[in-house]
N, C-alpha and C. Protein backbone atom coordinates (compact mmCIF):
# COMPACT_ATOMS: atom_id res chain seq x y z
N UNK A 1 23.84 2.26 15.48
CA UNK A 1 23.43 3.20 14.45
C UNK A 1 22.15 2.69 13.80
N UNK A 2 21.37 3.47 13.82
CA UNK A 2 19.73 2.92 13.13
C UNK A 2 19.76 3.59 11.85
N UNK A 3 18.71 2.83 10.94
CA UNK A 3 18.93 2.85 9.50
C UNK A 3 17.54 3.83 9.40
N UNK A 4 17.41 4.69 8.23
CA UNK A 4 16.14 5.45 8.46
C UNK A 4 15.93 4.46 7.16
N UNK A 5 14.68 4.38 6.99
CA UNK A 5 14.30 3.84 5.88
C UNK A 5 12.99 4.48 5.26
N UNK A 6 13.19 5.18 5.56
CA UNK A 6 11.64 6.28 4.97
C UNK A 6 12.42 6.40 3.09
N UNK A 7 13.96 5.88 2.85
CA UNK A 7 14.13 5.92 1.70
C UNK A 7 14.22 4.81 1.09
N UNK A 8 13.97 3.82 1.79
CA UNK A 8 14.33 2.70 1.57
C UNK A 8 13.21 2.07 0.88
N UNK A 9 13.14 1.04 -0.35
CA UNK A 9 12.10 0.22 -0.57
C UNK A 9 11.64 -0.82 0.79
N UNK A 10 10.38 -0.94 1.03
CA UNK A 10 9.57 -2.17 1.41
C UNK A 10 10.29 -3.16 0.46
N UNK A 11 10.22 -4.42 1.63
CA UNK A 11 11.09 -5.71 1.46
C UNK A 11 11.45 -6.87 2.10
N UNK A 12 11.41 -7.85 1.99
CA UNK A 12 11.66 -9.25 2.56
C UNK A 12 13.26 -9.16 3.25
N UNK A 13 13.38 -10.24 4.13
CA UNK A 13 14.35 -9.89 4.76
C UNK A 13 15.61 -10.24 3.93
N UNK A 14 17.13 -9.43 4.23
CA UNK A 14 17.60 -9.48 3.39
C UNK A 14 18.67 -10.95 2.76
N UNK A 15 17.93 -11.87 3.79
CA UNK A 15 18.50 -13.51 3.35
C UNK A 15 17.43 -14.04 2.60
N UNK A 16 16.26 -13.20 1.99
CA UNK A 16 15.12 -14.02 0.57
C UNK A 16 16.35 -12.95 -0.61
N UNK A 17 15.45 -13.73 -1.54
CA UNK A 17 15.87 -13.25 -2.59
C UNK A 17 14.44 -12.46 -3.58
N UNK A 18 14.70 -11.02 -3.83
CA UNK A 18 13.80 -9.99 -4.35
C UNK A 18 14.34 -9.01 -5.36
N UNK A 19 13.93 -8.97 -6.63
CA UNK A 19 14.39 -8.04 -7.45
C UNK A 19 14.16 -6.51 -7.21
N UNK A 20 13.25 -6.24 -6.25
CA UNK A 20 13.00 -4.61 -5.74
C UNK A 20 14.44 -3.72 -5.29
N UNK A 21 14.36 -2.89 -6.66
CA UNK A 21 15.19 -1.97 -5.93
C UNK A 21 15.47 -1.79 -4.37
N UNK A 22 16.41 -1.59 -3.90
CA UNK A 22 16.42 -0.65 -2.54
C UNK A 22 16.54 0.44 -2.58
N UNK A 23 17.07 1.51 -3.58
CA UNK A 23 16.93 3.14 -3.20
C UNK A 23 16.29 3.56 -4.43
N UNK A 24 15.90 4.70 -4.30
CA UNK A 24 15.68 5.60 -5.26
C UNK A 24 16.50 5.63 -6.49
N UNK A 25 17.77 5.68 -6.35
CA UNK A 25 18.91 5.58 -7.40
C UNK A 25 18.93 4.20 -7.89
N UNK A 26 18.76 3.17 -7.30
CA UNK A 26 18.88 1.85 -8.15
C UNK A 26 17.40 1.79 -8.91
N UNK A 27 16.34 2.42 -8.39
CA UNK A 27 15.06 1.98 -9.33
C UNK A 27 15.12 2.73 -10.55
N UNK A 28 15.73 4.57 -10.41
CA UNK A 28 15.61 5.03 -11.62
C UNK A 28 16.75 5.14 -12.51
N UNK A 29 17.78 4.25 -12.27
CA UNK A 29 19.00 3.67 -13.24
C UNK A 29 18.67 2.40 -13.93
N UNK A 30 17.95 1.49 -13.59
CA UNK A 30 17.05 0.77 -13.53
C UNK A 30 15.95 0.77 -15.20
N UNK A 31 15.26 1.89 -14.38
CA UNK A 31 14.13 2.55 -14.98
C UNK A 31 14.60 2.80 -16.12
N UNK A 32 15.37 3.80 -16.49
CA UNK A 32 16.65 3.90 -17.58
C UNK A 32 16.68 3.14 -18.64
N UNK A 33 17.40 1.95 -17.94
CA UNK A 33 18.43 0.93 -18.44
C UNK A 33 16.87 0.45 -19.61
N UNK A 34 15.83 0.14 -18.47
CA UNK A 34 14.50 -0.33 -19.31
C UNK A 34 14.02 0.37 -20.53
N UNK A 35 13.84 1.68 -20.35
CA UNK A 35 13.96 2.73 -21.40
C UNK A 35 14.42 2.75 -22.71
N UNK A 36 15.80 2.64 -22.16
CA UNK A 36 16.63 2.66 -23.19
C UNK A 36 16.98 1.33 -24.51
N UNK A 37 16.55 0.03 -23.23
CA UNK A 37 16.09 -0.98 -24.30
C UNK A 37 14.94 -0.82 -24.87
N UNK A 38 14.17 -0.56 -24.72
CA UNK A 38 12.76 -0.39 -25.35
C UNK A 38 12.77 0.45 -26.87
N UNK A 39 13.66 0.83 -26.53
CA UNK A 39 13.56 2.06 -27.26
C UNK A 39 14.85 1.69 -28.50
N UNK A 40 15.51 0.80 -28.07
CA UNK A 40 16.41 0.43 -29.00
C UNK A 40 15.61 -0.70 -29.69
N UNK A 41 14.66 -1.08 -29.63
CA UNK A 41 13.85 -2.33 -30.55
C UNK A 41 14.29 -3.33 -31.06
N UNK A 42 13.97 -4.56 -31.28
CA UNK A 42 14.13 -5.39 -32.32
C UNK A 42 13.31 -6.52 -30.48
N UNK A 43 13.00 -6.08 -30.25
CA UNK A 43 12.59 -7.29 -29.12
C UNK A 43 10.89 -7.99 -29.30
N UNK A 44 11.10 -9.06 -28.68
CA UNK A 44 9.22 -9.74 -29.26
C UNK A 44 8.55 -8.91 -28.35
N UNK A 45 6.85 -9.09 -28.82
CA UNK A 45 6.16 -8.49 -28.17
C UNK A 45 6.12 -8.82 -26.64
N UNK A 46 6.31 -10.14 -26.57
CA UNK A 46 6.54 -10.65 -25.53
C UNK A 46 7.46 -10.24 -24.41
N UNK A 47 8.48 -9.80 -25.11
CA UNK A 47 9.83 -9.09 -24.36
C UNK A 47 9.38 -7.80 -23.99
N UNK A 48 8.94 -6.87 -25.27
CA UNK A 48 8.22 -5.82 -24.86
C UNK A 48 7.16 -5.45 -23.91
N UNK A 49 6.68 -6.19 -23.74
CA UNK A 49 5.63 -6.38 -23.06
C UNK A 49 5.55 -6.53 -21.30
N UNK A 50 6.53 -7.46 -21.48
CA UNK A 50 6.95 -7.49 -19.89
C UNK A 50 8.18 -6.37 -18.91
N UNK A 51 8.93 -5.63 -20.63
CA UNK A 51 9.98 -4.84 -19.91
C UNK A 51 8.91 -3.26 -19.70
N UNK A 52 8.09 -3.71 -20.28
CA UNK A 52 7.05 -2.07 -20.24
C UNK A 52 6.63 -2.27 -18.37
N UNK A 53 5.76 -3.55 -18.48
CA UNK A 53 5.56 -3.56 -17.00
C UNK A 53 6.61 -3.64 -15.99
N UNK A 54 7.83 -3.72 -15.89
CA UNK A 54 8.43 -3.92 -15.32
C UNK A 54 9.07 -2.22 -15.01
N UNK A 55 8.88 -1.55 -16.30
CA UNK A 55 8.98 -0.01 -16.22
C UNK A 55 8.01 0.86 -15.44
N UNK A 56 6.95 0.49 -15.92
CA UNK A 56 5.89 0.96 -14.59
C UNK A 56 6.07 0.72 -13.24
N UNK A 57 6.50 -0.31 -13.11
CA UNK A 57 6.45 -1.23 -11.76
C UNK A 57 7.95 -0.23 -11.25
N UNK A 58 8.77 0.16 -11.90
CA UNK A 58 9.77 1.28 -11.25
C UNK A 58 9.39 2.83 -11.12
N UNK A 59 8.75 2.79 -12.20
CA UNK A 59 8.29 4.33 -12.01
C UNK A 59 7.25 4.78 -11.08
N UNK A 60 6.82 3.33 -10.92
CA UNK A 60 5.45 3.75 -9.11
C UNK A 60 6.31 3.59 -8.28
N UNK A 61 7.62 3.02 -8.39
CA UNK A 61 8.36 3.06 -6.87
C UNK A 61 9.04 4.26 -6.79
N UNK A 62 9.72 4.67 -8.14
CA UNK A 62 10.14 5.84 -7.72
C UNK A 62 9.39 6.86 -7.22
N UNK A 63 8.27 7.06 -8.18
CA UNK A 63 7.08 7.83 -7.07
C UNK A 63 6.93 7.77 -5.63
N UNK A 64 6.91 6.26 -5.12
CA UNK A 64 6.73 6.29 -3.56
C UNK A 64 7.82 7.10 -3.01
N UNK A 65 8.77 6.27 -3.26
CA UNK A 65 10.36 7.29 -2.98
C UNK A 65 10.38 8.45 -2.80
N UNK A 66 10.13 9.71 -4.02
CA UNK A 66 9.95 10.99 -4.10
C UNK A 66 8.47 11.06 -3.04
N UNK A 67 7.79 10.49 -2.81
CA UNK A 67 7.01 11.23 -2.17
C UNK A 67 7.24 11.25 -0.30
N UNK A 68 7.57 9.83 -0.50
CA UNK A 68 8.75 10.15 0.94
C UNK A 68 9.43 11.09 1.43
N UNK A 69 10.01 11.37 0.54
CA UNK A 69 11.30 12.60 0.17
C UNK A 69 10.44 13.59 1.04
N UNK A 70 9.56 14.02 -0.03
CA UNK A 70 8.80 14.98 0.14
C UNK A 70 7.72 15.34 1.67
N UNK A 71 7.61 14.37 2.35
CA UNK A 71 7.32 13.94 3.54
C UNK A 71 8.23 14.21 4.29
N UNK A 72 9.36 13.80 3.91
CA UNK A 72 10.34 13.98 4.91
C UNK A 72 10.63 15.33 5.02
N UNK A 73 11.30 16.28 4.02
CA UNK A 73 11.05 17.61 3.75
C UNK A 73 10.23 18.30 4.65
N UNK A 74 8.86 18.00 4.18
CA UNK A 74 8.06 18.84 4.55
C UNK A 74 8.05 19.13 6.09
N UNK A 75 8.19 17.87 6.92
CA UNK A 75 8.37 17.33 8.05
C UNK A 75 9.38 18.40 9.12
N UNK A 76 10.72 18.47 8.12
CA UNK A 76 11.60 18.78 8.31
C UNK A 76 11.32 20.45 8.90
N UNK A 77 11.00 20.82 8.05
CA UNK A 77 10.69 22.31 7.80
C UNK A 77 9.41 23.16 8.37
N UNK A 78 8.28 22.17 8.68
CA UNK A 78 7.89 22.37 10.14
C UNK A 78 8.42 22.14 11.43
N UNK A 79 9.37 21.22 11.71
CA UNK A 79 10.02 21.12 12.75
C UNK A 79 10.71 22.56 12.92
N UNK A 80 11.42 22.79 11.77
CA UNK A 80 12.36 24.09 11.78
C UNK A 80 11.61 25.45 12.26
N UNK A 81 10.24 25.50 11.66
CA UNK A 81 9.52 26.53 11.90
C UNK A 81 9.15 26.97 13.32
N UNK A 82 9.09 25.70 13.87
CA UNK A 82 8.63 25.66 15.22
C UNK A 82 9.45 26.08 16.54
N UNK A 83 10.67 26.17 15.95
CA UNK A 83 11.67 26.53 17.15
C UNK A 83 12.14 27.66 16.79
């Protein structure tokens, strides 16, 4: 059985150790979780600072993700057209 990974994050093999999400659903629960601390405050700038980038740094993956998606889709639906 082969794995499609057109959803999958880019990644080291899976005996390193990497904080990158692997799906779509773990980056924007993730993404969230970051959110939602931020937003609850009392943290140093320092803290702030790094959970902001670390929020970006999910929200460009989820982007890649969705645009995959959307690749794939599109993909899909010319294939369909064609037959």
């Amino acid at each position: 059985m082969s794995i499609d990974r057109s959803t999958t994050a880019p990644g080291p093999a899976a005996d390193e150790q990497d904080d990158t999400p692997r799906s779509y659903e773990d980056a924007r629960d993730e993404l969230a979780a970051v959110v939602a601390k931020l937003e609850t405050g009392g943290l140093s700038l320092d803290e702030s600072l790094t959970l902001w980038e670390r929020g970006e740094a999910l929200a460009a993956l989820c982007g890649t993700f969705l645009d995959g998606a959307r690749e794939r889709v599109e993909a899909a639906l010319r294939t369909a057209e064609q037959q």
